[in-house]
PDB file of N, CA and C in Angstrom:
ATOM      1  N   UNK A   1     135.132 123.111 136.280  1.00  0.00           N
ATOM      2  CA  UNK A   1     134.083 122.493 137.065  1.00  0.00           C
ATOM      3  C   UNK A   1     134.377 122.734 138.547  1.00  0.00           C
ATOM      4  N   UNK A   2     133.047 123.379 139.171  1.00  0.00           N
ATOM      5  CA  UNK A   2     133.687 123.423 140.608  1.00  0.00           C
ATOM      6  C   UNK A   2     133.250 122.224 141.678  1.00  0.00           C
ATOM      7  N   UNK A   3     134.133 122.028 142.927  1.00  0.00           N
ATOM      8  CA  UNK A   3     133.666 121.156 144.054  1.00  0.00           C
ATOM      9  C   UNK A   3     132.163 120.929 144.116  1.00  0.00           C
ATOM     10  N   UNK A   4     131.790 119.781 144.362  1.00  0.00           N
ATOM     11  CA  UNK A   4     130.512 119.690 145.043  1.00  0.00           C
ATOM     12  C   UNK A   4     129.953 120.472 145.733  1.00  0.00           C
ATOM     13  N   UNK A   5     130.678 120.650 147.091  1.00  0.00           N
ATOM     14  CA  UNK A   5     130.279 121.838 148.057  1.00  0.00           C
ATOM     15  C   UNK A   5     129.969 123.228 147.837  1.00  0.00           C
ATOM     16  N   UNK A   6     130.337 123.354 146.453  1.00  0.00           N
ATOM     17  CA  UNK A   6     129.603 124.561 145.944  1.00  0.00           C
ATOM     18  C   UNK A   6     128.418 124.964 145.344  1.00  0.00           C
ATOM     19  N   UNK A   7     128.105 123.760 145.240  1.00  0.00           N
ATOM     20  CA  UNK A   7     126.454 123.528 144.790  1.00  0.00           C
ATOM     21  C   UNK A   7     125.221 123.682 145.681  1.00  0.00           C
ATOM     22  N   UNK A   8     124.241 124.057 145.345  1.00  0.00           N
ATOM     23  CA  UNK A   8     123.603 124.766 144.360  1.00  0.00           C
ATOM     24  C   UNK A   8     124.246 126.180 145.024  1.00  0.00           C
ATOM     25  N   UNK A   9     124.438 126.810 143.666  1.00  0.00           N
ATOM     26  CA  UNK A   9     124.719 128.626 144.037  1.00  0.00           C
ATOM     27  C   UNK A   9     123.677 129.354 143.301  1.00  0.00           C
ATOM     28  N   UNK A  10     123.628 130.712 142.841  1.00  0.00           N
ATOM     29  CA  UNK A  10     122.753 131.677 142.697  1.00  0.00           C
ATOM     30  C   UNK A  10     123.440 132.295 141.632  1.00  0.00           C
ATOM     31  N   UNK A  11     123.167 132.311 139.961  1.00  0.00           N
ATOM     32  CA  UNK A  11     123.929 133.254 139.269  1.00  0.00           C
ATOM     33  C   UNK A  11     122.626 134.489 139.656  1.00  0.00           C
ATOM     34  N   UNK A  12     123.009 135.568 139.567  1.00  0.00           N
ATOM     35  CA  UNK A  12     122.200 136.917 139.122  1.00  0.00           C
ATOM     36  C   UNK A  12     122.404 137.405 137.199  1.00  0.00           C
ATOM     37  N   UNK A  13     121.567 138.250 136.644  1.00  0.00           N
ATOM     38  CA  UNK A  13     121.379 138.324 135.350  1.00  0.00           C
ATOM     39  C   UNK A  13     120.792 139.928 135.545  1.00  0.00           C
ATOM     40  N   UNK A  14     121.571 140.840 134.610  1.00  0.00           N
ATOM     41  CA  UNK A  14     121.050 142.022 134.523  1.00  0.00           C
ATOM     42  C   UNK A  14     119.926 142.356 133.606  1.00  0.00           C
ATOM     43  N   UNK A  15     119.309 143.290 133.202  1.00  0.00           N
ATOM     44  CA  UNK A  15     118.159 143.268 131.866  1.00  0.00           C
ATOM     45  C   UNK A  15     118.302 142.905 131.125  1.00  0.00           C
ATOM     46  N   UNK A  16     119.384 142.643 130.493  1.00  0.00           N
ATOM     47  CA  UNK A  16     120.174 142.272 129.123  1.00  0.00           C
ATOM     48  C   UNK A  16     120.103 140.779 128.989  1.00  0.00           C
ATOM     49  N   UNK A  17     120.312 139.925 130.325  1.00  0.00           N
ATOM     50  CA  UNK A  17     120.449 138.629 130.289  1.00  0.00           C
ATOM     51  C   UNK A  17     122.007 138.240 130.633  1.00  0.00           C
ATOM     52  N   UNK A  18     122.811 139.630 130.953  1.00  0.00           N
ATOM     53  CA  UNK A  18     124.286 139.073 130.716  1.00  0.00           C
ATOM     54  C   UNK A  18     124.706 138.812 132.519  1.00  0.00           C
ATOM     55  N   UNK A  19     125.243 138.359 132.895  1.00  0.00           N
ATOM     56  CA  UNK A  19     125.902 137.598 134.177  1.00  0.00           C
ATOM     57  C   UNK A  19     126.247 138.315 134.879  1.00  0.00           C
ATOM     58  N   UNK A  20     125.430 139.078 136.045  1.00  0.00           N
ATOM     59  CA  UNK A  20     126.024 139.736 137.071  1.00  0.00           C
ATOM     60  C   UNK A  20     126.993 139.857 138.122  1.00  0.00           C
ATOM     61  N   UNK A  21     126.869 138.528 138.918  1.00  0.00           N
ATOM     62  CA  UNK A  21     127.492 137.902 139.500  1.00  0.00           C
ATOM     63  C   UNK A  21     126.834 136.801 140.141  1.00  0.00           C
ATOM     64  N   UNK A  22     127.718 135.761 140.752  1.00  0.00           N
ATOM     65  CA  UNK A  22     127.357 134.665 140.990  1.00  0.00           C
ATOM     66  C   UNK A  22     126.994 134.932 143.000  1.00  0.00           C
ATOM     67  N   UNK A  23     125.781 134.354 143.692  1.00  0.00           N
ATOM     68  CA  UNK A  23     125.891 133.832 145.093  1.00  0.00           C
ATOM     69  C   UNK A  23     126.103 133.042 145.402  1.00  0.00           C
ATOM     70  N   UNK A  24     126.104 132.686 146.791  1.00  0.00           N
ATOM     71  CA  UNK A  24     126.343 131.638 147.666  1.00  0.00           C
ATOM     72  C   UNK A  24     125.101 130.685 148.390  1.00  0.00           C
ATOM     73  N   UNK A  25     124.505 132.281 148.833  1.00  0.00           N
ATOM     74  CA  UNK A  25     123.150 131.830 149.006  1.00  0.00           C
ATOM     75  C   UNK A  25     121.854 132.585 148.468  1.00  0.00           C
ATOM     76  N   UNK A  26     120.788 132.359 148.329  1.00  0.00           N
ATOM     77  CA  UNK A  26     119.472 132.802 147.606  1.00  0.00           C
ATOM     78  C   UNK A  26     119.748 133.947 148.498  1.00  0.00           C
ATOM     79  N   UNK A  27     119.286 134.143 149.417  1.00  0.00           N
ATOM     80  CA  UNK A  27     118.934 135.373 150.139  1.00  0.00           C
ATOM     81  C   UNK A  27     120.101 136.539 149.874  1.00  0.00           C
ATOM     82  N   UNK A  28     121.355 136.233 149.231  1.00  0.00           N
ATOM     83  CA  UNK A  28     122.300 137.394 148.506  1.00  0.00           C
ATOM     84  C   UNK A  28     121.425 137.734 147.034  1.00  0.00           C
ATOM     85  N   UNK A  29     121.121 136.695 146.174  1.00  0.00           N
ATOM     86  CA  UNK A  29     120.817 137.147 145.103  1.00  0.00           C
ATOM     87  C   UNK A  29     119.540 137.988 145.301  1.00  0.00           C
ATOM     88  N   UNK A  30     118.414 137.397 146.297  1.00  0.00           N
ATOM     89  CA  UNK A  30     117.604 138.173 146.344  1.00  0.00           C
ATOM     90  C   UNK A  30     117.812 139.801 146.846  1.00  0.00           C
ATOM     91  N   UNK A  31     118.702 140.240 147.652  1.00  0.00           N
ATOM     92  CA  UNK A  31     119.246 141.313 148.165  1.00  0.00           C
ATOM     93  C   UNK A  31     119.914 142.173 146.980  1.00  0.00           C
ATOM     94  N   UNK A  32     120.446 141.483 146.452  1.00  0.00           N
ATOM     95  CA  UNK A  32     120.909 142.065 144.897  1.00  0.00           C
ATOM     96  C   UNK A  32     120.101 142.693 144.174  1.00  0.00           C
ATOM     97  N   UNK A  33     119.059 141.878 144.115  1.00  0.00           N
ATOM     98  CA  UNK A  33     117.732 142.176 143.414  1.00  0.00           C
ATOM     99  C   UNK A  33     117.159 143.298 143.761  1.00  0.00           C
ATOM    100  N   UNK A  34     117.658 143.722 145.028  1.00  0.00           N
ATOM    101  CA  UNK A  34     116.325 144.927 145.681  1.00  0.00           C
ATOM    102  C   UNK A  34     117.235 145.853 145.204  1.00  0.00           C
ATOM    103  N   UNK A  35     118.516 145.863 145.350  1.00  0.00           N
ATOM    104  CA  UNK A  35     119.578 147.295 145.489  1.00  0.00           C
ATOM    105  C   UNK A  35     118.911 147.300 143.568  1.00  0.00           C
ATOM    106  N   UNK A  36     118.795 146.519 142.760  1.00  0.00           N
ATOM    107  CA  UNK A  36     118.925 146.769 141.595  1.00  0.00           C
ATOM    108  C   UNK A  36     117.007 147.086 141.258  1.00  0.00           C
ATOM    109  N   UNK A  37     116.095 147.572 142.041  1.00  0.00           N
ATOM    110  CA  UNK A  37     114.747 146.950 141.881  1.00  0.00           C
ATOM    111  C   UNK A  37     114.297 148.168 141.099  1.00  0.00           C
ATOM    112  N   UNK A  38     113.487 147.196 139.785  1.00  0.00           N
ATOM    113  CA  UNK A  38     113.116 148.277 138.904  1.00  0.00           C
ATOM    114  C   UNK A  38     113.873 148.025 137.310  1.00  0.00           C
ATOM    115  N   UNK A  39     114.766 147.667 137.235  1.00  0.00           N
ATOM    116  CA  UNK A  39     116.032 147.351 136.385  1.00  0.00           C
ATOM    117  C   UNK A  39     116.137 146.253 135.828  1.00  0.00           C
ATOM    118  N   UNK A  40     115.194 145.391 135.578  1.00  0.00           N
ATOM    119  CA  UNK A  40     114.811 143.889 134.950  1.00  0.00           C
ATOM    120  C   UNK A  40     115.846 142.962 135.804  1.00  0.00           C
ATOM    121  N   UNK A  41     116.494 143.264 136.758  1.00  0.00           N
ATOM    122  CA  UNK A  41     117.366 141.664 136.854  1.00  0.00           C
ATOM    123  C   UNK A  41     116.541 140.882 137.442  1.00  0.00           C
ATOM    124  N   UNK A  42     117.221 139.448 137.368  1.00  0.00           N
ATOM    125  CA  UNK A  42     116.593 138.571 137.971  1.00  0.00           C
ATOM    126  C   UNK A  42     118.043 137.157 138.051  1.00  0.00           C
ATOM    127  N   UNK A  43     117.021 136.316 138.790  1.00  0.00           N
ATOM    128  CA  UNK A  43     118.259 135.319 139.104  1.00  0.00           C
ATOM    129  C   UNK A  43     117.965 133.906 138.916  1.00  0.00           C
ATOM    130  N   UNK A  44     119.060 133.139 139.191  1.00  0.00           N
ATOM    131  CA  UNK A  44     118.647 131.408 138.158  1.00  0.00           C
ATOM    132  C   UNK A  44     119.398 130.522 139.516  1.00  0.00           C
ATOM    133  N   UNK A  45     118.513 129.239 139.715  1.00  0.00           N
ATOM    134  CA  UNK A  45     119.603 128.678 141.125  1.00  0.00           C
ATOM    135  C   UNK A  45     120.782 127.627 139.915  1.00  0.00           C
ATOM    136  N   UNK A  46     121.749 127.490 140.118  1.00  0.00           N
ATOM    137  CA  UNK A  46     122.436 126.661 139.736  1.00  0.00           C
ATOM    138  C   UNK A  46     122.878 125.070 140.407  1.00  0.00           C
ATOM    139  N   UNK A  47     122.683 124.377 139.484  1.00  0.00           N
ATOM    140  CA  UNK A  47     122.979 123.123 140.269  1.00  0.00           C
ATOM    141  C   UNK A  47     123.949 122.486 139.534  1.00  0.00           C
ATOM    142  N   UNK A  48     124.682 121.533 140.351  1.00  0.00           N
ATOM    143  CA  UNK A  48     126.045 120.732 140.154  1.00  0.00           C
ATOM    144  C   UNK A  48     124.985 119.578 139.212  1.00  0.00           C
ATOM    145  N   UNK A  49     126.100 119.772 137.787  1.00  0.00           N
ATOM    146  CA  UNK A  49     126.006 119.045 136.600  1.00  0.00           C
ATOM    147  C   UNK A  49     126.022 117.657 136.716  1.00  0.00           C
ATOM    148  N   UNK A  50     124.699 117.064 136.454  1.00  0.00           N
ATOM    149  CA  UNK A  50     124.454 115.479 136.703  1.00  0.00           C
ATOM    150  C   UNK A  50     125.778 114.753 136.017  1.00  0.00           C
ATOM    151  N   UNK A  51     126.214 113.315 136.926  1.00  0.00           N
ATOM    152  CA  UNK A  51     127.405 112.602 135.998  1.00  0.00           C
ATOM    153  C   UNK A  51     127.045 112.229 135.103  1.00  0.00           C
ATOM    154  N   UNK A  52     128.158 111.606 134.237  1.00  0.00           N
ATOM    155  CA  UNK A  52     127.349 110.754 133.105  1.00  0.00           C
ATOM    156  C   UNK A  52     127.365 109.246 133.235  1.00  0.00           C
ATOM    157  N   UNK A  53     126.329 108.503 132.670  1.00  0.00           N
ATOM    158  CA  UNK A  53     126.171 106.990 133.121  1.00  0.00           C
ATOM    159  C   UNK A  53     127.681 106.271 132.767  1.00  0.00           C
ATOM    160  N   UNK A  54     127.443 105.388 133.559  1.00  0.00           N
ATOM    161  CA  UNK A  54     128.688 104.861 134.067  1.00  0.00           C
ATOM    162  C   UNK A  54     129.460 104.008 132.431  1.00  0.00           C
ATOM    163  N   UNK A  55     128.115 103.222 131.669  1.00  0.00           N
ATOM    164  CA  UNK A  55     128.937 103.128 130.674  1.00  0.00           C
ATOM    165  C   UNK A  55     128.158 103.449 129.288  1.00  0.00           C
ATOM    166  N   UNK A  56     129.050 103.934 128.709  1.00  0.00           N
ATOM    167  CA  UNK A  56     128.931 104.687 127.422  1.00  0.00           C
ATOM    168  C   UNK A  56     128.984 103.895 126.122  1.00  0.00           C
ATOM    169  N   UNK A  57     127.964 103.216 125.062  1.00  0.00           N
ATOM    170  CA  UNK A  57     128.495 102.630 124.310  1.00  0.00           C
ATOM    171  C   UNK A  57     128.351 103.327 122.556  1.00  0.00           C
ATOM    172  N   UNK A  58     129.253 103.304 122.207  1.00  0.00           N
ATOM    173  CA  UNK A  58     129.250 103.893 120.917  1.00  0.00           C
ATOM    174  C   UNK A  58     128.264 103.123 119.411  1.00  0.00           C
ATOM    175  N   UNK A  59     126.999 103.137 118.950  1.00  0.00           N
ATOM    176  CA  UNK A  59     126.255 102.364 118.065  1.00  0.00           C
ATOM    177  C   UNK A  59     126.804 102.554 116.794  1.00  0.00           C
ATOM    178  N   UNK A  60     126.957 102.077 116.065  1.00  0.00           N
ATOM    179  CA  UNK A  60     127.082 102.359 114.277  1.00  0.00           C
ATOM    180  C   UNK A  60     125.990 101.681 113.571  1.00  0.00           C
ATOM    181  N   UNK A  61     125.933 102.401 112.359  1.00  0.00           N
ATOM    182  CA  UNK A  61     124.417 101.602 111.706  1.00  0.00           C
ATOM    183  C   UNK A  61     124.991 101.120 110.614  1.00  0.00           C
ATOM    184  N   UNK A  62     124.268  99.539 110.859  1.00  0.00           N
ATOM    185  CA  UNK A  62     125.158  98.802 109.272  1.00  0.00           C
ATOM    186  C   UNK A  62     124.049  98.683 108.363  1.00  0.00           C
ATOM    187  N   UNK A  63     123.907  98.604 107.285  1.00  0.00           N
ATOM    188  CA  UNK A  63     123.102  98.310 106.163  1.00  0.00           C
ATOM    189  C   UNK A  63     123.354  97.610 105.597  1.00  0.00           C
ATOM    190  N   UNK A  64     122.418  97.123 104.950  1.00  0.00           N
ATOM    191  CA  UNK A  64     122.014  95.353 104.387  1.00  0.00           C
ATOM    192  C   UNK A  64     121.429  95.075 103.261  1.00  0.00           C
ATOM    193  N   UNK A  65     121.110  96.691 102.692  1.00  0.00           N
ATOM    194  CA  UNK A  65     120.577  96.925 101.969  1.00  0.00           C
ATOM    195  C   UNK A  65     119.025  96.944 101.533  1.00  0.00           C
ATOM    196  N   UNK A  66     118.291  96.633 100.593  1.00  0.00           N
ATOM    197  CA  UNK A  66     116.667  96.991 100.741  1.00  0.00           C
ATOM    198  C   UNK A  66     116.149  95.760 101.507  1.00  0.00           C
ATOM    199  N   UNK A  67     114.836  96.003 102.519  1.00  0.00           N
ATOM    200  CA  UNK A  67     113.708  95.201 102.442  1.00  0.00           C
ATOM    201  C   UNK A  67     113.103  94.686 101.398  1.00  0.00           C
ATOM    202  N   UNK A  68     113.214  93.271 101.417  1.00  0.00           N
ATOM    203  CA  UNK A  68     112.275  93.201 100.309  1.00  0.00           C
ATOM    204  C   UNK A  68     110.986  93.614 100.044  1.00  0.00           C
ATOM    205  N   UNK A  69     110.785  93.997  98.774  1.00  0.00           N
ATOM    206  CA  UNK A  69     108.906  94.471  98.225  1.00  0.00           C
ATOM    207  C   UNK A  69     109.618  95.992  98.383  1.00  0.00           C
ATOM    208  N   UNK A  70     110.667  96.280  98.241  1.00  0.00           N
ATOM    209  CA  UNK A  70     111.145  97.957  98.372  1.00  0.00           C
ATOM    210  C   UNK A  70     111.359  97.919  97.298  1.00  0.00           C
ATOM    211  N   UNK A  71     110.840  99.112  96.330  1.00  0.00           N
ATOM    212  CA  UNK A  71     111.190  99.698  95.039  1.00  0.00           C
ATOM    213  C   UNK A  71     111.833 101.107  95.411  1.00  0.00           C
ATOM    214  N   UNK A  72     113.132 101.276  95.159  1.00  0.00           N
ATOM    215  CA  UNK A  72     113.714 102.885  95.329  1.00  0.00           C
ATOM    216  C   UNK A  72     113.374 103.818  94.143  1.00  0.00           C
ATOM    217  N   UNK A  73     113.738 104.586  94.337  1.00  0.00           N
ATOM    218  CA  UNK A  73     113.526 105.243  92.819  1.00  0.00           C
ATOM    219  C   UNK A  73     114.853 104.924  91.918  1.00  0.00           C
ATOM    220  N   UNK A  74     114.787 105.065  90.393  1.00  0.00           N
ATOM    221  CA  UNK A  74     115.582 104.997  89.228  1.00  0.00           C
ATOM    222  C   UNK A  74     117.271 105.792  89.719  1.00  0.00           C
ATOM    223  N   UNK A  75     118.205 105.281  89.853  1.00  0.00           N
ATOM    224  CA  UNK A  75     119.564 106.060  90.187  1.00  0.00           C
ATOM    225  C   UNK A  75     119.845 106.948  88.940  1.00  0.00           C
ATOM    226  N   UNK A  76     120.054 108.373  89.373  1.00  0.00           N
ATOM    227  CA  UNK A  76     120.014 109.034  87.913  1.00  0.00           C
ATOM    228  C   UNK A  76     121.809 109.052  87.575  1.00  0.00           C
ATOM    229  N   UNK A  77     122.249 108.729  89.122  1.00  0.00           N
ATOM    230  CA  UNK A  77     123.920 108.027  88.566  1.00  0.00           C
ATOM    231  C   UNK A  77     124.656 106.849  87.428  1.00  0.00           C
ATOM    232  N   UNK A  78     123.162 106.813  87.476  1.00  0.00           N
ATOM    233  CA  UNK A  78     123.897 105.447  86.211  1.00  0.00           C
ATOM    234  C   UNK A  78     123.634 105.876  84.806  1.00  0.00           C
ATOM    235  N   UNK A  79     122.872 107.337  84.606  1.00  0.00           N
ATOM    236  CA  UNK A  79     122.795 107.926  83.203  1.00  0.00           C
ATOM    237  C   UNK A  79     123.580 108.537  82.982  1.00  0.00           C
ATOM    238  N   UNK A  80     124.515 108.916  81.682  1.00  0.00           N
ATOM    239  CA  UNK A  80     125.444 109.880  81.436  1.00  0.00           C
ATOM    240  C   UNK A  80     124.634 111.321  81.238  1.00  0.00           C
ATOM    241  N   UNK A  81     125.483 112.368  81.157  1.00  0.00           N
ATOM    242  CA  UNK A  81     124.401 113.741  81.302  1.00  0.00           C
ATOM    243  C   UNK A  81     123.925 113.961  80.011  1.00  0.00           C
ATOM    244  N   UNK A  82     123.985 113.180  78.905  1.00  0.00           N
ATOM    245  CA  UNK A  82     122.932 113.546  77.930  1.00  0.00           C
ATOM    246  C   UNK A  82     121.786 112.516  78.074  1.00  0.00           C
ATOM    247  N   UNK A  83     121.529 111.522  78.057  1.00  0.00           N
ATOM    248  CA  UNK A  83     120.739 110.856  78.544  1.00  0.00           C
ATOM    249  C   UNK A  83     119.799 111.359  80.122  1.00  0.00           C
ATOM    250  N   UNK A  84     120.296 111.762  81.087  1.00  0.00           N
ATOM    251  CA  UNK A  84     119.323 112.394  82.129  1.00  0.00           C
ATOM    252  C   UNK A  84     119.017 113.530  81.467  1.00  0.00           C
ATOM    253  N   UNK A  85     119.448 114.624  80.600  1.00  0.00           N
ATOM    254  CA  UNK A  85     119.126 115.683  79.801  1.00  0.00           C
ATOM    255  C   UNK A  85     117.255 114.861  79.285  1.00  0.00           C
ATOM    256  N   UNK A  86     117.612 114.031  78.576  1.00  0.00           N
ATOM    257  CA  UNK A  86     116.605 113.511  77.732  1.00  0.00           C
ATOM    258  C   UNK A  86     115.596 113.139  78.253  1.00  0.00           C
ATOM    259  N   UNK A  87     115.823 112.518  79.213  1.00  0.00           N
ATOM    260  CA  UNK A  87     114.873 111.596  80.106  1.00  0.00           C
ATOM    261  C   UNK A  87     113.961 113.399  80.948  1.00  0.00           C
ATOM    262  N   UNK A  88     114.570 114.082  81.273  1.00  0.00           N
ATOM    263  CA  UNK A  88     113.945 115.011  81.974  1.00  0.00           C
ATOM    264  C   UNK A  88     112.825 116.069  80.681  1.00  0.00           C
ATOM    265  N   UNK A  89     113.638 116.007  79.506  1.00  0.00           N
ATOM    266  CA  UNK A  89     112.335 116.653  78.688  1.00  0.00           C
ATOM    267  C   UNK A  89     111.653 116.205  77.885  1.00  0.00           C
ATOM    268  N   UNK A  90     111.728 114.397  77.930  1.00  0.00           N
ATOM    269  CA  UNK A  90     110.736 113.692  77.882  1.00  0.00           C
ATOM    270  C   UNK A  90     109.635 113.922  78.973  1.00  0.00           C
ATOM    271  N   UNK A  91     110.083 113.999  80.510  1.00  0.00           N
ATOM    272  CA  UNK A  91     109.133 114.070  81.662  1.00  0.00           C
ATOM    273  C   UNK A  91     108.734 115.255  81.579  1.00  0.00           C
ATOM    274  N   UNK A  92     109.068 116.138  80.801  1.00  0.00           N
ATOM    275  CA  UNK A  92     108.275 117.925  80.856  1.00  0.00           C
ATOM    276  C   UNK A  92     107.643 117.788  79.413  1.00  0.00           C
ATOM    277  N   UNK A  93     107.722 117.068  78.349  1.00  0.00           N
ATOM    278  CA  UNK A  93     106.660 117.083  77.285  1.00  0.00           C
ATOM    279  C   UNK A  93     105.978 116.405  77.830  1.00  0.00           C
ATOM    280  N   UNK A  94     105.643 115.511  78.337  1.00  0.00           N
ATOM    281  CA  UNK A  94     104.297 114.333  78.713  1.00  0.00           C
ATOM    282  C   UNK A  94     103.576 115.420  79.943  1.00  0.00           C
ATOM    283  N   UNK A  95     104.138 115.953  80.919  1.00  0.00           N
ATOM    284  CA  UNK A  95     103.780 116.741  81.816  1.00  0.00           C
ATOM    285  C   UNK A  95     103.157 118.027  80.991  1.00  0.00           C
ATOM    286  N   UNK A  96     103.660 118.449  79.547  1.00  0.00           N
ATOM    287  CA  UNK A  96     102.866 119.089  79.106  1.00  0.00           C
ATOM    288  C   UNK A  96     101.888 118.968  78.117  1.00  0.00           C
ATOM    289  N   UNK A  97     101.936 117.971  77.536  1.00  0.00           N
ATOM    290  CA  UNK A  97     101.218 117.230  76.759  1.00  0.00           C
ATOM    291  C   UNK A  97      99.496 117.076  78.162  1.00  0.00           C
ATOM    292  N   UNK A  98      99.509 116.627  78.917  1.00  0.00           N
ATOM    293  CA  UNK A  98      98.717 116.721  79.673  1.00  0.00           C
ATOM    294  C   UNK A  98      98.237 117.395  80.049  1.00  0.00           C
ATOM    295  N   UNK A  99      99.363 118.843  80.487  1.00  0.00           N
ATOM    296  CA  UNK A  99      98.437 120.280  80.778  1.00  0.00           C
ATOM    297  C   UNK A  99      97.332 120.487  79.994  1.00  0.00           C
ATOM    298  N   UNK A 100      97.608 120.146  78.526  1.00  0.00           N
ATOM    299  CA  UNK A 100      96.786 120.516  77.271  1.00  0.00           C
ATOM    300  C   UNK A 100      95.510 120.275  77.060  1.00  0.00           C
ATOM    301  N   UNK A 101      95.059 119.012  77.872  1.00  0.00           N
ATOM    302  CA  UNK A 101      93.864 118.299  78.288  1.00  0.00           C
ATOM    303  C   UNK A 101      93.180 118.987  78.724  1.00  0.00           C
ATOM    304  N   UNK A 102      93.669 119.754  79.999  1.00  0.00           N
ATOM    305  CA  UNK A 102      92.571 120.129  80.313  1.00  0.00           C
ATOM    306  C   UNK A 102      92.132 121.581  80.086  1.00  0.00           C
ATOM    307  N   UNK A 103      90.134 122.018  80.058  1.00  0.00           N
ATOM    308  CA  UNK A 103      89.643 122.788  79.769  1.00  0.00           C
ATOM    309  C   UNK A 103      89.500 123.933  80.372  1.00  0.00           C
ATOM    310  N   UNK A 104      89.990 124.894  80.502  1.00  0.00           N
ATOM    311  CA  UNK A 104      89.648 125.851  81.155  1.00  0.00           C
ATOM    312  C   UNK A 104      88.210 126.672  80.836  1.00  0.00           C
ATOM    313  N   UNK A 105      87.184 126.847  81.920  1.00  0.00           N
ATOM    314  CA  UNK A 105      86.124 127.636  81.684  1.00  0.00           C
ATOM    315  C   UNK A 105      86.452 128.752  82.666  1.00  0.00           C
ATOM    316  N   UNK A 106      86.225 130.058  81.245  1.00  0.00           N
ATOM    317  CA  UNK A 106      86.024 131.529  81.913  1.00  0.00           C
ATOM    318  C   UNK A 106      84.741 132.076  82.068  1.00  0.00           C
ATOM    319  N   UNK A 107      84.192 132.687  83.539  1.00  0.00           N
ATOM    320  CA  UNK A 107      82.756 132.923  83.551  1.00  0.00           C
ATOM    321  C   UNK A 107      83.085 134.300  84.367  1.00  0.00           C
ATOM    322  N   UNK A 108      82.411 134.673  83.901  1.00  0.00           N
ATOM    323  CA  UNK A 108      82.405 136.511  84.714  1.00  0.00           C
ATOM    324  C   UNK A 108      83.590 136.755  84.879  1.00  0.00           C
ATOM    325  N   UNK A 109      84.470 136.462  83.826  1.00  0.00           N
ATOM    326  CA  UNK A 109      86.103 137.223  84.319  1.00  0.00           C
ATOM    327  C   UNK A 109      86.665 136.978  84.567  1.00  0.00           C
ATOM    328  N   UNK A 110      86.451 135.574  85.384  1.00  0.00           N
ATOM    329  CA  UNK A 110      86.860 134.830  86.623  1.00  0.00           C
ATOM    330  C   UNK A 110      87.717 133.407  85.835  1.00  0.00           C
ATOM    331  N   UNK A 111      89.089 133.019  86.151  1.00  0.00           N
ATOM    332  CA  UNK A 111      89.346 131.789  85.753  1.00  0.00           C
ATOM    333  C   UNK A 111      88.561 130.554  86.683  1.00  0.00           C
TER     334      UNK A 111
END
């Protein structure tokens, strides 16, 4: 981090974007600019990095668990893996049992 008194300076940036060199004052970077004119550089003013507020407090989030009138969904941690096995192709026969319902009409080719 440098002194105060060095603030604001002038980085320069070649076409690329990569760091040419740093000024002192605008009217160097702009001079830079001409010797290089044609060649994409360009330049950025730099300023001395704001402090940080004086005090800092660290939050943690506690939980308390649900609001009431909250329904979560079913914990599939509390099934052993043949039982969530079951429960899932129970939910894909009824899911297909339903596909079955409905009618498909074909007209000119067309689903």
């Amino acid at each position: 981090m440098l002194p105060d008194h060095f603030y604001p300076y002038w980085t320069v940036y070649d076409s690329l974007g990569q760091k040419y060199c740093d000024c002192s004052h605008e009217e160097y970077a702009i001079t830079t600019l001409k010797l290089h004119e044609g060649e994409g550089f360009t330049y950025k003013q730099i300023n001395a990095p704001k402090p940080l507020p004086p005090h800092i407090v660290d939050v943690t989030a506690t939980t308390e668990g649900e609001l009431p009138g909250q329904q979560g969904l079913p914990s599939a941690n509390k099934l052993n893996q043949q039982e969530a096995q079951q429960r899932l192709h129970n939910d894909m026969k009824k899911q297909f049992k339903e596909s079955k319902r409905m009618k498909v009409v074909i007209t000119d080719g067309l689903y």
